[in-house]
C-alpha atoms as a PDB file:
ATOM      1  CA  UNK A   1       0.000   0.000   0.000  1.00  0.00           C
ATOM      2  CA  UNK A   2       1.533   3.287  -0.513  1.00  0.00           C
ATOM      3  CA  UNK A   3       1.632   6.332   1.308  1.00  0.00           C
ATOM      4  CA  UNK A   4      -2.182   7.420   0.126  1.00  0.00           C
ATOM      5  CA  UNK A   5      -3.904   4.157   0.679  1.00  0.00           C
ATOM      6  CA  UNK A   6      -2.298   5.000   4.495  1.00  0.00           C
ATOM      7  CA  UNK A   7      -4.982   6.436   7.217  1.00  0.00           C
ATOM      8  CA  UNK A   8      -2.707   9.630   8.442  1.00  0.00           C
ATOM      9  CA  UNK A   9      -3.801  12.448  10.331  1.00  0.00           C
ATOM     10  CA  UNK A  10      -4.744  15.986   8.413  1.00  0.00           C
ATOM     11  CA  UNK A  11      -1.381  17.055   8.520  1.00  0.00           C
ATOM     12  CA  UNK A  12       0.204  13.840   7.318  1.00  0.00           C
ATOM     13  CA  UNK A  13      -2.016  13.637   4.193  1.00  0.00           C
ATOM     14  CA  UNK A  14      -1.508  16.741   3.311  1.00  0.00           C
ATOM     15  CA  UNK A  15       2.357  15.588   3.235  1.00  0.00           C
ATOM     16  CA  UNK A  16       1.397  12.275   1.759  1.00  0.00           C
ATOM     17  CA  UNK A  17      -0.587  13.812  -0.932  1.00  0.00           C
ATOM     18  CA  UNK A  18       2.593  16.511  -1.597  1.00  0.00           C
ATOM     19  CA  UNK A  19       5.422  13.581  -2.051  1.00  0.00           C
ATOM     20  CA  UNK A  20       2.506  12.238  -4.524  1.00  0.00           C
ATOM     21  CA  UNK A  21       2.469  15.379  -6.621  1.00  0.00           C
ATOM     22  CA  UNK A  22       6.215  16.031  -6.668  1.00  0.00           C
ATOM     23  CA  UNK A  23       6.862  12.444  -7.448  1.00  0.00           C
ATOM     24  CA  UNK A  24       7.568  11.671 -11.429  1.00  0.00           C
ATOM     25  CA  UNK A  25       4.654  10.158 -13.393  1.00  0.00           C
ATOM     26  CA  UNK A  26       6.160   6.622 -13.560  1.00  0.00           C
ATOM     27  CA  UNK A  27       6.074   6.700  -9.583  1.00  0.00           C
ATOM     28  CA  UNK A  28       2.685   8.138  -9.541  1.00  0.00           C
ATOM     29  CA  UNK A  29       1.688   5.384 -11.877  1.00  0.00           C
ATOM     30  CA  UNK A  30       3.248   2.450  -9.583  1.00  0.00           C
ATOM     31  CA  UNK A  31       1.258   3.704  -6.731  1.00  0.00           C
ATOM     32  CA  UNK A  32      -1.795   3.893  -7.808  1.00  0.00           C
ATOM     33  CA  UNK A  33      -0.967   0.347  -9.647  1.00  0.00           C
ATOM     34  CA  UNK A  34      -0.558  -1.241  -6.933  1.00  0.00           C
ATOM     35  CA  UNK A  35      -3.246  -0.221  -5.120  1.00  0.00           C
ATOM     36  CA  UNK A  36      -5.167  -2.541  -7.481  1.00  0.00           C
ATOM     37  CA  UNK A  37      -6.620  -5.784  -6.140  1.00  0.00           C
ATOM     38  CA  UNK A  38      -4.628  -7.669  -9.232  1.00  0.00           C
ATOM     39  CA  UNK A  39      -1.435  -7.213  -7.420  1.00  0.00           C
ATOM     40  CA  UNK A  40      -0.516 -10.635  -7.596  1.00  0.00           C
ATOM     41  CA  UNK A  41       2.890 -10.307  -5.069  1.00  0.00           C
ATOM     42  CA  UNK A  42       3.135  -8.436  -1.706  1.00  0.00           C
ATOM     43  CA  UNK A  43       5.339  -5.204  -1.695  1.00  0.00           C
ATOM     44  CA  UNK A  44       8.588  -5.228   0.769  1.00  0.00           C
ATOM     45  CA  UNK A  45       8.962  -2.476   3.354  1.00  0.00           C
ATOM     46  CA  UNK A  46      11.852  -0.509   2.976  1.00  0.00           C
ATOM     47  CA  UNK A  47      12.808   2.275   5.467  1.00  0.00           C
ATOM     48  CA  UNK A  48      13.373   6.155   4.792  1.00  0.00           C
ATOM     49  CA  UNK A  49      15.667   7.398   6.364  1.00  0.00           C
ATOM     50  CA  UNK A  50      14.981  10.838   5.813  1.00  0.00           C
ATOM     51  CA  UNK A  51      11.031  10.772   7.447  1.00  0.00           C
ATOM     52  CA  UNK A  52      12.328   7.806   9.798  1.00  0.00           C
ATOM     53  CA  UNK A  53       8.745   5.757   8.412  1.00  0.00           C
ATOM     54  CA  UNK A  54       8.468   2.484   6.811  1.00  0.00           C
ATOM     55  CA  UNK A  55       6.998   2.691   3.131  1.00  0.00           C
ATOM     56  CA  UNK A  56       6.593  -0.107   0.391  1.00  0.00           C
ATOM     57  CA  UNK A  57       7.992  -0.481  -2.576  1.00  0.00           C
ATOM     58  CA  UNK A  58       7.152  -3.021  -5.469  1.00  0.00           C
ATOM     59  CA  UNK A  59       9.805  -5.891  -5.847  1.00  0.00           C
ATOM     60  CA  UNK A  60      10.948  -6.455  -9.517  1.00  0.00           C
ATOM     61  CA  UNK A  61       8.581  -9.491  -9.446  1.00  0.00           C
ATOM     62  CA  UNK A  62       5.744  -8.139  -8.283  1.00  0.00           C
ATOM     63  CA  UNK A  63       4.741  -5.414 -11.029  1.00  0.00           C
ATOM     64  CA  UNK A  64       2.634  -7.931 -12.658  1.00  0.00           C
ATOM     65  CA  UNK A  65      -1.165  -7.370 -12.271  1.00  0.00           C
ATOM     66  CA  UNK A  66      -4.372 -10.086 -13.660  1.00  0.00           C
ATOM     67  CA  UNK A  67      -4.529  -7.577 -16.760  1.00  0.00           C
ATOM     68  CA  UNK A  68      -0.782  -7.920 -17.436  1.00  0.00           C
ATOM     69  CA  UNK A  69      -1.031 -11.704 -16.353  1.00  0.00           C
ATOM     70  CA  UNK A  70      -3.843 -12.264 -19.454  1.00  0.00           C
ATOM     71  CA  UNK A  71      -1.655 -10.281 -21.890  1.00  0.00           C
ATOM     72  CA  UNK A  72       1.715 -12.333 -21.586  1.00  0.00           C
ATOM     73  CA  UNK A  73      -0.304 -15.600 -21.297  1.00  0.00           C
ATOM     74  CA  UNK A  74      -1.517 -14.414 -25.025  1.00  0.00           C
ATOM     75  CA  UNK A  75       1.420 -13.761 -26.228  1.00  0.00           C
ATOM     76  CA  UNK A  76       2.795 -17.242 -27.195  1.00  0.00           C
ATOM     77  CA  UNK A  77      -0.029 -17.852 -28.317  1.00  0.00           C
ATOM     78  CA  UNK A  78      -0.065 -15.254 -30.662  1.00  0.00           C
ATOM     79  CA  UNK A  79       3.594 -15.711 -31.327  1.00  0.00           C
ATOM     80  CA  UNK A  80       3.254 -19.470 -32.425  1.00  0.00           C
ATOM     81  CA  UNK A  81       0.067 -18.560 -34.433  1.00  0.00           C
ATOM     82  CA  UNK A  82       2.057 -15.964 -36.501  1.00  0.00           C
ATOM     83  CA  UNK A  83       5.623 -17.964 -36.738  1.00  0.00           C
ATOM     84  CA  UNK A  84       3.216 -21.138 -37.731  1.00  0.00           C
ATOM     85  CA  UNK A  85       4.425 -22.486 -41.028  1.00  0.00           C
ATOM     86  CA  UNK A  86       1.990 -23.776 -43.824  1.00  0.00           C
ATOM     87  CA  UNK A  87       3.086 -26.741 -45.450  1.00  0.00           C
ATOM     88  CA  UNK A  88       4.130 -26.356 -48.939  1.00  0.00           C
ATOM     89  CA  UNK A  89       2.080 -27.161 -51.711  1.00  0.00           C
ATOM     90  CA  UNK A  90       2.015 -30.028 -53.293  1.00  0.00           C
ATOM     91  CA  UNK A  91       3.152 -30.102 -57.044  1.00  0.00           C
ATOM     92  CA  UNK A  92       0.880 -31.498 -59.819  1.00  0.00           C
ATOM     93  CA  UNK A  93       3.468 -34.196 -60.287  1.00  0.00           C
ATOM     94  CA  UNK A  94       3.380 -35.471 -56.629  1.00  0.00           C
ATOM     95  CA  UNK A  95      -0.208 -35.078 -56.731  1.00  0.00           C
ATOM     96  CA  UNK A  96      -0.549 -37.324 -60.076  1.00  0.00           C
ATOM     97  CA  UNK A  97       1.889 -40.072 -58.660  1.00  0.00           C
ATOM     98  CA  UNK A  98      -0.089 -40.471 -55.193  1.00  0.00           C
ATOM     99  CA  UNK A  99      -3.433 -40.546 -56.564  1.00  0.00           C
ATOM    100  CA  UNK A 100      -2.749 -42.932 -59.628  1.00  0.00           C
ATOM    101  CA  UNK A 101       0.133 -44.570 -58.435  1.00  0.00           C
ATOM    102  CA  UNK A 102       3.695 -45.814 -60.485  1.00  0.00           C
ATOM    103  CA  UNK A 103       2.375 -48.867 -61.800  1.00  0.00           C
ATOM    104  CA  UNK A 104      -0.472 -47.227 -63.103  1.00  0.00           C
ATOM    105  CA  UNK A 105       1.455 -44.800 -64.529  1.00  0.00           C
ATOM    106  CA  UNK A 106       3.340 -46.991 -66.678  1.00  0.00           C
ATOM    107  CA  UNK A 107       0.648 -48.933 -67.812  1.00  0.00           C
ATOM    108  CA  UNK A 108      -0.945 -45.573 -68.848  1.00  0.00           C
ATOM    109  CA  UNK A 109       2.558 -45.158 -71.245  1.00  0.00           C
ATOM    110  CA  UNK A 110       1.640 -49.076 -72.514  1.00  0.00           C
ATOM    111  CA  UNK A 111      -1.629 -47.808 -72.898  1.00  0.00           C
ATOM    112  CA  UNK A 112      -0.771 -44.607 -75.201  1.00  0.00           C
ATOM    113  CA  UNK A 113       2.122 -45.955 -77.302  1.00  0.00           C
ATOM    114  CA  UNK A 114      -0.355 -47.695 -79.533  1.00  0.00           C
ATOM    115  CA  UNK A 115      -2.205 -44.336 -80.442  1.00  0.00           C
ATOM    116  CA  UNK A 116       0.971 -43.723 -82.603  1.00  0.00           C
ATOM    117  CA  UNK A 117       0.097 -45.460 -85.719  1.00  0.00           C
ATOM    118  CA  UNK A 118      -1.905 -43.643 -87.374  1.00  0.00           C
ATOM    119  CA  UNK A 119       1.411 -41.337 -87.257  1.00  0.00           C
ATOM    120  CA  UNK A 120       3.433 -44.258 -88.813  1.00  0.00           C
ATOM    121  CA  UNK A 121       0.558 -44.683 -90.868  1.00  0.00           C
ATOM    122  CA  UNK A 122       1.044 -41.237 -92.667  1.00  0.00           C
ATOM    123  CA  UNK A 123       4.365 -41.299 -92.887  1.00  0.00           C
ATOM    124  CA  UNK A 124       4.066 -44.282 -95.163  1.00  0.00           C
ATOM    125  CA  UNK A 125       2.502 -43.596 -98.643  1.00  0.00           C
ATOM    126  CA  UNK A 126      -0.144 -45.870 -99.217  1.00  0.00           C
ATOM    127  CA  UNK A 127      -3.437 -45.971-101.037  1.00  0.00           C
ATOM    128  CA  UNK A 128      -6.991 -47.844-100.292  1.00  0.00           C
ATOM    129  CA  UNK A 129      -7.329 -50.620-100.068  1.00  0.00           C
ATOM    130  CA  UNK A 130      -3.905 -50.917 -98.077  1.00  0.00           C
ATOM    131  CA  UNK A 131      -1.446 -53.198 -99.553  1.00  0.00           C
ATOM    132  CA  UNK A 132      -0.072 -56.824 -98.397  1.00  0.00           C
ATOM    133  CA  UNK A 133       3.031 -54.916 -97.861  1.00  0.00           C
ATOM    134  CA  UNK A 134       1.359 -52.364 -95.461  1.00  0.00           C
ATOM    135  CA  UNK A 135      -1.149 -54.807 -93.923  1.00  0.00           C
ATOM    136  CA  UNK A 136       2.760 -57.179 -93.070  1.00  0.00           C
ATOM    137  CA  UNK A 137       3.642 -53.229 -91.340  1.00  0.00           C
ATOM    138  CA  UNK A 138       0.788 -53.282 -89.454  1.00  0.00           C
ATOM    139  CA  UNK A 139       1.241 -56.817 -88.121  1.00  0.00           C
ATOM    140  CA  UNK A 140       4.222 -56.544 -87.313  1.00  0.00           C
ATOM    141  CA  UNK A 141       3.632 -53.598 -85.246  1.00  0.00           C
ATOM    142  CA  UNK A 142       0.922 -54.646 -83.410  1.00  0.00           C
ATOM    143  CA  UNK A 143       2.731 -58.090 -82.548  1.00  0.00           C
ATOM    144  CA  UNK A 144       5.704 -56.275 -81.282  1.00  0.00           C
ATOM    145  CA  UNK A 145       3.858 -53.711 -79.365  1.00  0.00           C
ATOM    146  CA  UNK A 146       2.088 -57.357 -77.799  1.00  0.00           C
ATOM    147  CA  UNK A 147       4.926 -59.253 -77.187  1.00  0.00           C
ATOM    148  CA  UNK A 148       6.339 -56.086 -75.475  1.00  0.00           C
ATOM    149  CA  UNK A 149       3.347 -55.321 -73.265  1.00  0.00           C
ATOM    150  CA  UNK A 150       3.990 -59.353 -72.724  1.00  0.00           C
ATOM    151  CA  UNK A 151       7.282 -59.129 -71.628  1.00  0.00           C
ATOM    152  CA  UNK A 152       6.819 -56.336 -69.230  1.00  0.00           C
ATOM    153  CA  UNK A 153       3.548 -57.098 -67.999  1.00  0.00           C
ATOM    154  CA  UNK A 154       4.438 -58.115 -64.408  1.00  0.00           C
ATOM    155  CA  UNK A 155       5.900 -54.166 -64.012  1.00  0.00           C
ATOM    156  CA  UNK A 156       2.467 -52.768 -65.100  1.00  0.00           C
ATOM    157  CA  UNK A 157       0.127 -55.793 -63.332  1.00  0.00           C
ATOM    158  CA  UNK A 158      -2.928 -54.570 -61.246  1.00  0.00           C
ATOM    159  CA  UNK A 159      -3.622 -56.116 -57.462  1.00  0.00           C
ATOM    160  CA  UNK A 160      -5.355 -59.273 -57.770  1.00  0.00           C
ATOM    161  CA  UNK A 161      -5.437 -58.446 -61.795  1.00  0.00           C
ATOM    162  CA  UNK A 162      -6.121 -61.891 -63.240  1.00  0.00           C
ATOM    163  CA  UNK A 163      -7.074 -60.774 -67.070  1.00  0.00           C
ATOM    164  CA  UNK A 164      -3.343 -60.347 -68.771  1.00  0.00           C
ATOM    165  CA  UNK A 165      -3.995 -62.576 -71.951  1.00  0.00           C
ATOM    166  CA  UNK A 166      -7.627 -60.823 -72.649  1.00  0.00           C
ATOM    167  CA  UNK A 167      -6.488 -57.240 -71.814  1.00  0.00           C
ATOM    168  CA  UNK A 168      -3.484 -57.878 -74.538  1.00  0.00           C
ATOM    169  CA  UNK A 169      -5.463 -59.894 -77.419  1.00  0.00           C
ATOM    170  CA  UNK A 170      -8.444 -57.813 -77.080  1.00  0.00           C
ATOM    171  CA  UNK A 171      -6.355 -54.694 -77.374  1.00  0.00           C
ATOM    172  CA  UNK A 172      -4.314 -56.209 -80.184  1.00  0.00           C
ATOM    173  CA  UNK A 173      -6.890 -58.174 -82.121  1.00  0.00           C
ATOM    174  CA  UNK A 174      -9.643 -55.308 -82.433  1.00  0.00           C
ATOM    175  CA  UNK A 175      -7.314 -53.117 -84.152  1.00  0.00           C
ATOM    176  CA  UNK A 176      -5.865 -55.797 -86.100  1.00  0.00           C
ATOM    177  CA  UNK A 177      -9.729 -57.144 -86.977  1.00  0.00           C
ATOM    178  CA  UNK A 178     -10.791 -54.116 -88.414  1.00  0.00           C
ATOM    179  CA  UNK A 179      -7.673 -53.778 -90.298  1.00  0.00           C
ATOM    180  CA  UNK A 180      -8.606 -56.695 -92.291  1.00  0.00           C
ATOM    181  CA  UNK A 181     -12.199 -57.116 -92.565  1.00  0.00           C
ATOM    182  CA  UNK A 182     -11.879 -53.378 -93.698  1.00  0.00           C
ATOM    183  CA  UNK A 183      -8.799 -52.975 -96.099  1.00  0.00           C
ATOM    184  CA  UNK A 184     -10.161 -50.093 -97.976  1.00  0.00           C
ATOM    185  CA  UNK A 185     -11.073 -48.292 -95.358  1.00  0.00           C
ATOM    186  CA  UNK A 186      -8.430 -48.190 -93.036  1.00  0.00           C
ATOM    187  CA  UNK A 187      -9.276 -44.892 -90.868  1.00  0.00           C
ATOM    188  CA  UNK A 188     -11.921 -46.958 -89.149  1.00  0.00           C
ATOM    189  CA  UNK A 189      -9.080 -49.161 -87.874  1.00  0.00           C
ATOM    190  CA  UNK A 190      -7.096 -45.975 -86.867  1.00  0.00           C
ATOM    191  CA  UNK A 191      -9.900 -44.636 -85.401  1.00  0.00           C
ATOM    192  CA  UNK A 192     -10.329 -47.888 -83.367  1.00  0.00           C
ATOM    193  CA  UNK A 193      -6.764 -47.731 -81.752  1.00  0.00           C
ATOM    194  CA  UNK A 194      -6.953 -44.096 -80.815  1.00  0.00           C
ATOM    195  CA  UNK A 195     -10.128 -44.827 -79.338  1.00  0.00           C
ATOM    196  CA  UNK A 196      -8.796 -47.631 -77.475  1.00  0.00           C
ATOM    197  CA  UNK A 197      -5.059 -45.664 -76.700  1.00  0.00           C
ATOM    198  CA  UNK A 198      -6.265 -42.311 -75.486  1.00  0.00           C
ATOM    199  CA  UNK A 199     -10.046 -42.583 -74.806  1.00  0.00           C
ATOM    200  CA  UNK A 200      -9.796 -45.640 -72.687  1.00  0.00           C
ATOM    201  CA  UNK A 201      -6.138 -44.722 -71.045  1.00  0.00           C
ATOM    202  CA  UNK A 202      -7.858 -41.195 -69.921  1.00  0.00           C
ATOM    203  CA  UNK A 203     -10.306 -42.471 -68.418  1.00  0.00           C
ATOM    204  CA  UNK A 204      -8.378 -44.699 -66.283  1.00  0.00           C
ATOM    205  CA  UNK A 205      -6.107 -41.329 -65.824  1.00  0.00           C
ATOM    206  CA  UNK A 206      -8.330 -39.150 -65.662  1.00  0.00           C
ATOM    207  CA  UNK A 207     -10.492 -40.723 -62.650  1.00  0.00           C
ATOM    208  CA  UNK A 208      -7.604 -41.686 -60.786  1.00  0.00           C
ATOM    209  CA  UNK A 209      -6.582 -38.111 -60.909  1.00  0.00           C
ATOM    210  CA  UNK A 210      -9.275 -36.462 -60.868  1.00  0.00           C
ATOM    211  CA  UNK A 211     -11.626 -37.787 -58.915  1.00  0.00           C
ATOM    212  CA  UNK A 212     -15.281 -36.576 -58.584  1.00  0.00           C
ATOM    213  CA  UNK A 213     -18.925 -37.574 -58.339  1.00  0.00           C
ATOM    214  CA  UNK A 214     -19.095 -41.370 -59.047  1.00  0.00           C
ATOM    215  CA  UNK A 215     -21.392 -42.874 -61.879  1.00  0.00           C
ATOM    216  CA  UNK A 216     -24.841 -43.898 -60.361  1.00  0.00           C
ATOM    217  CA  UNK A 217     -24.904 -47.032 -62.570  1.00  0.00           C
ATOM    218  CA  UNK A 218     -21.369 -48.185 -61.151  1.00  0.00           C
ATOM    219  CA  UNK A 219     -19.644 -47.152 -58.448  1.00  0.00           C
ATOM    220  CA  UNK A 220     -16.141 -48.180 -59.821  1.00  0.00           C
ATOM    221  CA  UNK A 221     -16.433 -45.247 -62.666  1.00  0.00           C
ATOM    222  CA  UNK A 222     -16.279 -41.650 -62.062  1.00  0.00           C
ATOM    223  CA  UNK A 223     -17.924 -38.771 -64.371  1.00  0.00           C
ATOM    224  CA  UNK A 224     -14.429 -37.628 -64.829  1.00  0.00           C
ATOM    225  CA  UNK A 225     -13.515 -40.604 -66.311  1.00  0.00           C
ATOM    226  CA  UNK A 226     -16.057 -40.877 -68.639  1.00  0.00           C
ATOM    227  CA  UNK A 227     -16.044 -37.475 -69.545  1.00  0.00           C
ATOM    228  CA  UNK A 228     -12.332 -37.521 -70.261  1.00  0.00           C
ATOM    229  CA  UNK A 229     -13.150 -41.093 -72.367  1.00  0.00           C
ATOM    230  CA  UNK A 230     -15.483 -38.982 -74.641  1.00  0.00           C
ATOM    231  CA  UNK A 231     -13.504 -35.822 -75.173  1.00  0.00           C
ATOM    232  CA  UNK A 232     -10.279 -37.520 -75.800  1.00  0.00           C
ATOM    233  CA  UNK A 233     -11.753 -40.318 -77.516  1.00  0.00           C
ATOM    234  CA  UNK A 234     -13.757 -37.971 -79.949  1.00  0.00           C
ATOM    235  CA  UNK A 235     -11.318 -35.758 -80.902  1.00  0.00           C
ATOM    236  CA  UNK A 236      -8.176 -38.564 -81.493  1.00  0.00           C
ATOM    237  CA  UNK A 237     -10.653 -40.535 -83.222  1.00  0.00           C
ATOM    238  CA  UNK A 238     -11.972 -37.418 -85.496  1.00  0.00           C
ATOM    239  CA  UNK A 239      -8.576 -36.694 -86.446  1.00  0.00           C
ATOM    240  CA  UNK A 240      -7.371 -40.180 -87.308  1.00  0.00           C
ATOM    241  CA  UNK A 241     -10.170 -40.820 -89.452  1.00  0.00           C
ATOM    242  CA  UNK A 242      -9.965 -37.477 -90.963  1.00  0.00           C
ATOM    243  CA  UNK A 243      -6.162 -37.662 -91.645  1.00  0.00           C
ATOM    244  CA  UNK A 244      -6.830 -41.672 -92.895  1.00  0.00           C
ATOM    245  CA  UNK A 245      -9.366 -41.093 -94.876  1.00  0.00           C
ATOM    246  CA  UNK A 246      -8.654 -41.879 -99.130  1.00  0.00           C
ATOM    247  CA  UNK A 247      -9.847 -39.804-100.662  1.00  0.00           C
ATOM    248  CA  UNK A 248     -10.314 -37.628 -98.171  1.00  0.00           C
ATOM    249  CA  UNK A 249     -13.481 -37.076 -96.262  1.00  0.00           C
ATOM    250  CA  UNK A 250     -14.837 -33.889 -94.923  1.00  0.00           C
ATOM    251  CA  UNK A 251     -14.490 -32.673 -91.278  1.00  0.00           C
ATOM    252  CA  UNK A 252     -18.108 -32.675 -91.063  1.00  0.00           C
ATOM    253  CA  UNK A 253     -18.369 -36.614 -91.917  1.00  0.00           C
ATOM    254  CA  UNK A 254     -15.072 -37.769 -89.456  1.00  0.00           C
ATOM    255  CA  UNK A 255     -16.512 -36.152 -86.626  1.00  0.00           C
ATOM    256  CA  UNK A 256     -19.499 -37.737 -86.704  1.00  0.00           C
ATOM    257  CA  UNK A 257     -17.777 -40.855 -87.236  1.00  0.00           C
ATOM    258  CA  UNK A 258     -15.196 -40.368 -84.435  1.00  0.00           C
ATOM    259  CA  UNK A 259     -17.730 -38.659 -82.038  1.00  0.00           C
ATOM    260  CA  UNK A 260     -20.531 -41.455 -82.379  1.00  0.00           C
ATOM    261  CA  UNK A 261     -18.123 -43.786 -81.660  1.00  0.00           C
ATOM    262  CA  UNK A 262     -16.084 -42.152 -79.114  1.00  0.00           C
ATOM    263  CA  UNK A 263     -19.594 -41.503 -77.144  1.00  0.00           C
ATOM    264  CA  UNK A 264     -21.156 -45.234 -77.700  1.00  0.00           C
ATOM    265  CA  UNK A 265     -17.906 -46.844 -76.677  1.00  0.00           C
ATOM    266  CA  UNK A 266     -17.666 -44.442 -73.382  1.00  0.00           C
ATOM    267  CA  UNK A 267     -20.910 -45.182 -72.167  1.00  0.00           C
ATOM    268  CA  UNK A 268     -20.178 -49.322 -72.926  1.00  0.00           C
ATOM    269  CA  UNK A 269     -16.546 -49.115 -71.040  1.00  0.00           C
ATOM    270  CA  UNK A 270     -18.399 -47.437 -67.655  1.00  0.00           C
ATOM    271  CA  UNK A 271     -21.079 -50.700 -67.981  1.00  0.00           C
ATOM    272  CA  UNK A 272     -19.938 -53.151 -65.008  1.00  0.00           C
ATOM    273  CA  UNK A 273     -18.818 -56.317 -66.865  1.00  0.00           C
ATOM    274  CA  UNK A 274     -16.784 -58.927 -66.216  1.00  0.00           C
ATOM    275  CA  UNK A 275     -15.649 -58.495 -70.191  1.00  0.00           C
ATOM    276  CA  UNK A 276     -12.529 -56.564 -69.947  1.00  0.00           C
ATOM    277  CA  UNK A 277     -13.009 -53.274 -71.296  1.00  0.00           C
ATOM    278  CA  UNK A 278     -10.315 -53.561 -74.405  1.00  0.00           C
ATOM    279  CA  UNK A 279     -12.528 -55.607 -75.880  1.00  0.00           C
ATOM    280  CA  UNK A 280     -15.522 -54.286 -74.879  1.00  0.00           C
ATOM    281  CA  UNK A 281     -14.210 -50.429 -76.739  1.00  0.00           C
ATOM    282  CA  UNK A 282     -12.784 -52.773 -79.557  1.00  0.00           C
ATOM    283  CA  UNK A 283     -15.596 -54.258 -81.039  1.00  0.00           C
ATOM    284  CA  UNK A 284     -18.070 -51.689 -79.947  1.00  0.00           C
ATOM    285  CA  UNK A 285     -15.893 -48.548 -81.411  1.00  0.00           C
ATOM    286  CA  UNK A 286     -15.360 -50.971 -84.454  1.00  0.00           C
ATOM    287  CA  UNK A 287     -19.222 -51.239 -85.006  1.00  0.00           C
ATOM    288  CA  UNK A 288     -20.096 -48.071 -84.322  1.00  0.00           C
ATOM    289  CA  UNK A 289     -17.097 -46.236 -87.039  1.00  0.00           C
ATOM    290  CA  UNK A 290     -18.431 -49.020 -89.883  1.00  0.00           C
ATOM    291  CA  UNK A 291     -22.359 -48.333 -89.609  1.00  0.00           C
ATOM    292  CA  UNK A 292     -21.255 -44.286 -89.474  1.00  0.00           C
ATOM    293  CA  UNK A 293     -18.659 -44.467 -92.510  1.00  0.00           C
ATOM    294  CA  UNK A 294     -21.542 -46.617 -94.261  1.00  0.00           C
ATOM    295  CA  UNK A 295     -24.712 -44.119 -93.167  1.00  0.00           C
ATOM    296  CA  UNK A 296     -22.452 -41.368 -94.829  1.00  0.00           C
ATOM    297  CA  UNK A 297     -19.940 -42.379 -97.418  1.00  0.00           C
ATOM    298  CA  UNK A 298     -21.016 -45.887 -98.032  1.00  0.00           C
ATOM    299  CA  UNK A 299     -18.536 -48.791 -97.366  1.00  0.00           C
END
């Protein structure tokens, strides 16, 4: 307590109240500060010698009131929320890799490699119908792309997959079907592989990746998937027909073609069946690209 929480005669309160005006402001601020009930340590008597009277001072300690007592329990709080670190963001790459997984990844490349010959394709000059020589090419090709996929299957195998011969034949044989039972026409069996290569692989990619709202008529297949199956699948197969076609048929024509059988093919693939779904695209895609080219141009 200091000297004017003290009961004093007249005279001594007028003194007491005179040491309180000719004291600085930061002692004028201590005493009334510790008159405060939030004085949460005692004050130690120390003796003047000049009055001869006992008066109390605040210990170093002791100049910590409830107020001050709420403010530096905030403060590490507030320190740790501002000093808090954000973990980094993860890249696209990561991202891809934990949602679709390595082995997925690289059958996805399996997948795709295919898709490239209609490129080979128009690199070599050849007319309709396609030659023995180019039809040889085109075996060969799709044997070696087999035997590869064969070879390496065991890197690229799903958990518990159980369908390696009739994910590779049905790949293999429904582009090499069309081929021959359509020689002169052979952008419906370019339009079947890139249907197969990069409408089927996105959709695998694509819902891994992406994720989303799952299809109400099977659970397994996302709308991103599908979606992806269509828009890929219609615009590879557009383009390969298109770039096939001899003589060459309008833009118009290939993407109804490509886009009727990009769409009919989608919609089969997100079916549950116990058919694997290379053969299931095949023949369907196949189908759908003959009855088009036939509705328009006439086979």
């Amino acid at each position: 307590m200091s000297d004017l929480g003290r009961i004093h005669p007249p005279s001594s309160r007028k003194r007491a109240h005179a040491r309180f005006q000719n004291s600085s402001g930061i002692e004028q601020i201590f005493k009334l500060l510790f008159r405060h009930r939030g004085v949460k340590r005692t004050m130690k008597p120390t003796l003047n010698s000049a009055r001869g009277t006992s008066e109390f001072h605040p210990t170093d300690d002791s100049l910590v009131s409830d107020t001050s007592v709420a403010v530096l329990e905030a403060q590490p709080q507030a320190k740790s929320s501002t000093t808090s670190t954000t973990a980094p963001p993860i890249g696209w790459k990561q991202l891809l890799v934990e949602r679709v997984g390595i082995t997925e990844l690289k059958r996805r490349v399996w997948h795709f490699v295919p898709g490239l010959l209609p490129v080979v394709s128009c690199l070599y000059p050849h007319k309709d119908p396609i030659s023995v020589t180019f039809q040889w090419i085109a075996v060969g090709l799709i044997t070696g792309l087999s035997i590869a996929i064969a070879v390496r299957y065991k890197t690229i195998v799903r958990r518990g997959e159980t369908t390696k011969i009739s994910s590779i034949l049905g790949y293999s044989l429904s582009i090499f079907g069309t081929l021959m039972l359509f020689p002169a026409h052979a952008e419906l069996a370019m339009a079947v592989t890139v249907i197969l290569a990069f409408g089927d692989g996105s959709a695998t990619l694509c819902g891994l990746a992406l994720r989303g709202p799952r299809l109400p008529w099977n659970v397994d297949k996302r709308w991103s998937g599908l979606v992806a199956f269509v828009t890929v699948g219609a615009t590879a197969a557009t383009l390969a027909y298109w770039g096939e076609s001899q003589p060459a048929a309008s833009f118009a024509v290939a993407a109804l073609c490509g886009c009727s059988a990009a769409l009919v093919a989608g919609i089969v693939e997100s079916l549950p069946s116990k058919i694997n779904d290379n053969i299931r695209v095949g023949v369907v895609s196949a189908a759908v690209l003959a009855l088009m080219h036939h509705l328009t141009i006439g086979l």
